[in-house]
Protein backbone atom coordinates (compact mmCIF):
# COMPACT_ATOMS: atom_id res chain seq x y z
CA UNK A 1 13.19 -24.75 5.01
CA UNK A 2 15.98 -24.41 8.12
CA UNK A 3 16.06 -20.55 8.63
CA UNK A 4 18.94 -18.94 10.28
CA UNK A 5 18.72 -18.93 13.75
CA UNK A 6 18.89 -14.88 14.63
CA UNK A 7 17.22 -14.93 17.98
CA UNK A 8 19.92 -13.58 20.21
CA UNK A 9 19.60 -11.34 23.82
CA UNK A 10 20.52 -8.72 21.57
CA UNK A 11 17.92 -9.54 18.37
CA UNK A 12 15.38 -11.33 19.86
CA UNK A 13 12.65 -13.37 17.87
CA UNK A 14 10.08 -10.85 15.95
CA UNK A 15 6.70 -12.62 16.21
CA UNK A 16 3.40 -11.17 14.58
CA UNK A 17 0.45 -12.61 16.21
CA UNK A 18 -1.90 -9.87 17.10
CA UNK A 19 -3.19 -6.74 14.75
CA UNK A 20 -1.50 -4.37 16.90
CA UNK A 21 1.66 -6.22 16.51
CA UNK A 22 1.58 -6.72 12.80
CA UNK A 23 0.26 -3.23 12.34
CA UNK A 24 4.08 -2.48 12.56
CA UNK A 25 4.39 -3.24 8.94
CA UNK A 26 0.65 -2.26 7.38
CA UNK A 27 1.16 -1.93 3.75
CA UNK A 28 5.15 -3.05 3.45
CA UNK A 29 5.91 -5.40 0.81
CA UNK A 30 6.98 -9.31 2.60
CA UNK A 31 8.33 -12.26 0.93
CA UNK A 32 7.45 -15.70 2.24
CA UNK A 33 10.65 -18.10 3.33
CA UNK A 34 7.97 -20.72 5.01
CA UNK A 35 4.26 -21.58 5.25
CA UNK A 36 3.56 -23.83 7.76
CA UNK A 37 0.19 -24.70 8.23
CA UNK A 38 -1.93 -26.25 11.32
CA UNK A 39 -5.01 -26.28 9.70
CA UNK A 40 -5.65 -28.09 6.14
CA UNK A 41 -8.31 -27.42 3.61
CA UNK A 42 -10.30 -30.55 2.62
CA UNK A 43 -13.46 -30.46 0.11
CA UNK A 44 -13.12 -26.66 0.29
CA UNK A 45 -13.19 -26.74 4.25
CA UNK A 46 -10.75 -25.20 6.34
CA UNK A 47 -10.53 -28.18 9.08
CA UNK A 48 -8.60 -26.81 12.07
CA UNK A 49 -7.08 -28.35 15.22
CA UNK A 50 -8.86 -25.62 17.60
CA UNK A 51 -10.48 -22.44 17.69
CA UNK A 52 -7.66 -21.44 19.50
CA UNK A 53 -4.95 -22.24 17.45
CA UNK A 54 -3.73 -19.94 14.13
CA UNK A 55 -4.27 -21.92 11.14
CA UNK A 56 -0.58 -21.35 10.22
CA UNK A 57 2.49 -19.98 10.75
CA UNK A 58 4.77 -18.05 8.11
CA UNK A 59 8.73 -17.03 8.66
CA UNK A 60 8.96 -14.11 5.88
CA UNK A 61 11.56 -11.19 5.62
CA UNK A 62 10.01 -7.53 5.00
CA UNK A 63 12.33 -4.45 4.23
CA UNK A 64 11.59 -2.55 7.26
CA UNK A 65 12.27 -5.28 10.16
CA UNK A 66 16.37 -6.09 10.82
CA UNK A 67 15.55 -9.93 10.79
CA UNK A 68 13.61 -12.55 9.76
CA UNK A 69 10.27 -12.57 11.83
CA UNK A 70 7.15 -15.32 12.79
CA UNK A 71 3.70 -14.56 11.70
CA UNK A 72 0.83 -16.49 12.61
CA UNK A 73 -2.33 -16.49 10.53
CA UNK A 74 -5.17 -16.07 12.31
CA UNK A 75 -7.96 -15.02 9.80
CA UNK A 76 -9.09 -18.20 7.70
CA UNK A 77 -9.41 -16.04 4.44
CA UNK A 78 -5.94 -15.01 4.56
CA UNK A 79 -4.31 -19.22 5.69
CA UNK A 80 -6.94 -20.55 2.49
CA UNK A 81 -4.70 -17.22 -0.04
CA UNK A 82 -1.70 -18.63 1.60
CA UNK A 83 -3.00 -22.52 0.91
CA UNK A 84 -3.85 -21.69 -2.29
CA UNK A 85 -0.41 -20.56 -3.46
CA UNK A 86 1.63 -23.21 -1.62
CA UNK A 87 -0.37 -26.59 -1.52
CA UNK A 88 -2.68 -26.05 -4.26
CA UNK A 89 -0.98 -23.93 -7.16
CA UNK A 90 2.78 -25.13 -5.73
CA UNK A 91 5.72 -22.94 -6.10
CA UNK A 92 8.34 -23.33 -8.58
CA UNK A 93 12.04 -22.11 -7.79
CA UNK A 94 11.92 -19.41 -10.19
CA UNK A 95 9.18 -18.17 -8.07
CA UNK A 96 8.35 -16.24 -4.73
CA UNK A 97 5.41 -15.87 -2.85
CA UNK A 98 5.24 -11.81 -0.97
CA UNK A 99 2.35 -10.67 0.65
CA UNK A 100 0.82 -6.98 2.26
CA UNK A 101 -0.55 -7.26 5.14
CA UNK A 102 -2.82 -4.14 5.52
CA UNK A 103 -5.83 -2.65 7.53
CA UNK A 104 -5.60 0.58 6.00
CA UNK A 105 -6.61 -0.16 2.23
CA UNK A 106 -9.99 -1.23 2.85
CA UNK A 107 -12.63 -0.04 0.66
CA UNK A 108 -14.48 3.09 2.50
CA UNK A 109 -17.72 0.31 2.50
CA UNK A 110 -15.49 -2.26 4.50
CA UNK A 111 -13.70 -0.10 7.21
CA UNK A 112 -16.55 -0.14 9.62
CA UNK A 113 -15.84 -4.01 10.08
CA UNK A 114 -12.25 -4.45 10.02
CA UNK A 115 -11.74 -6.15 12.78
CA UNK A 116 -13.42 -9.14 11.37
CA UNK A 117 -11.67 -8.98 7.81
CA UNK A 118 -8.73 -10.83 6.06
CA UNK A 119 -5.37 -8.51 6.24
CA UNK A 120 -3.23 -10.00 3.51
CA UNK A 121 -2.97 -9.61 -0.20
CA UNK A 122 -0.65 -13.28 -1.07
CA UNK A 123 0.89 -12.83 -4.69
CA UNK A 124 3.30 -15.51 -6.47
CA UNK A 125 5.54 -13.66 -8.66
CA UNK A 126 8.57 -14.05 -10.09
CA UNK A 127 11.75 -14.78 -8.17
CA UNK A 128 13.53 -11.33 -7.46
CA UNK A 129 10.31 -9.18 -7.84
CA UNK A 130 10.63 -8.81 -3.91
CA UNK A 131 14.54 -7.18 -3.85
CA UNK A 132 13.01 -4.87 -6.79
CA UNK A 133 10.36 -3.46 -4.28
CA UNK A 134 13.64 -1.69 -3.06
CA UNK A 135 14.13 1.76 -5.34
CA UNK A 136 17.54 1.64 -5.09
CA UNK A 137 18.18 -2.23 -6.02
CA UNK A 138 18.43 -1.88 -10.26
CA UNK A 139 17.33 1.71 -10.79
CA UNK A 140 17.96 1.41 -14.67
CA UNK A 141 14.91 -0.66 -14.40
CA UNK A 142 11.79 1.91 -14.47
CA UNK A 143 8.45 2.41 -15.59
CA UNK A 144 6.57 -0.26 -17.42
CA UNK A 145 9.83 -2.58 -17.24
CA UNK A 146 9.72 -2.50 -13.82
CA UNK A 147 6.47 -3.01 -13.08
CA UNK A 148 6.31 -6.20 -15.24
CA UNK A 149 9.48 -7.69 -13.18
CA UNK A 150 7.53 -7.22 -9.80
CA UNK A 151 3.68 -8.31 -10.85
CA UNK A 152 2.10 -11.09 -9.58
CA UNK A 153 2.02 -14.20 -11.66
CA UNK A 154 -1.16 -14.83 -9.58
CA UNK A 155 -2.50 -13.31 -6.26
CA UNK A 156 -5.63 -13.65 -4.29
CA UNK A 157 -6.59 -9.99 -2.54
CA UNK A 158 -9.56 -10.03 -0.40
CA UNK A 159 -12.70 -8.57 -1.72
CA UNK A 160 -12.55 -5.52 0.73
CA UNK A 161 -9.33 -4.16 -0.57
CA UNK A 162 -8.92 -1.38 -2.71
């Protein structure tokens, strides 16, 4: 996917890499443009090129940032959710993959080790269930309506999540 190229003096590039950084958007509904992995999964084995590389990168839009923004996966929980849904299940073009990435809806058993858990919830839903995260886009659809149009087809959410 070629993504618009918005890095200017006066938008620079938005890059998530550490927690601190990506804590910016804790809990805000994203939708995935591009996965691009560095790291495969073979036999069930995440196989990566060094400890020191992220196991993939993601471009992804989110409500609350002004541009399109870089996140790279560091966590091999979260890169084998995001696997999952693009290599293994594929997506189909009447589909979307959004994620959360969150710290703060751990189970109360889980928050003493947070630093060492997976951050994202990955969910393929339909396409336009990500624009209907936004109240005001279609607010004749409600209730039970609208919560069908924005559930996940499928989604993997870590263990430790509420």
């Amino acid at each position: 996917m070629i993504l618009p190229d918005n890095n200017t003096e006066e938008h620079p590039e938005i890059t998530f890499l550490k927690d601190s950084e990506w804590s910016l958007i804790d809990g805000e509904i994203c939708r995935v443009l591009d996965f691009i992995p560095t790291a495969v999964i073979k036999g069930g084995k995440v196989s990566s090129l060094s400890i020191t590389v992220p196991y993939a990168a993601v471009h992804f839009e989110c409500m609350k940032l002004p541009q399109i923004a870089t996140g790279y996966i560091t966590h091999k929980i979260d890169f084998t959710h995001l696997w999952k849904a693009f290599k293994e299940r594929t997506i189909q073009q009447d589909e979307e993959v959004l994620f959360f990435w969150s710290k703060k809806h751990y189970k109360s058993y889980a928050k003493l080790f947070s630093a060492f858990l997976p951050r994202m919830w990955v969910m393929v839903c339909h396409q336009g269930a990500y624009q209907l995260h936004a109240p005001s886009f279609k607010p004749e659809l409600d209730g039970e309506a609208r919560w069908k149009a924005t559930a996940p087809i499928e989604d993997w959410k870590p263990k430790v999540m509420e």
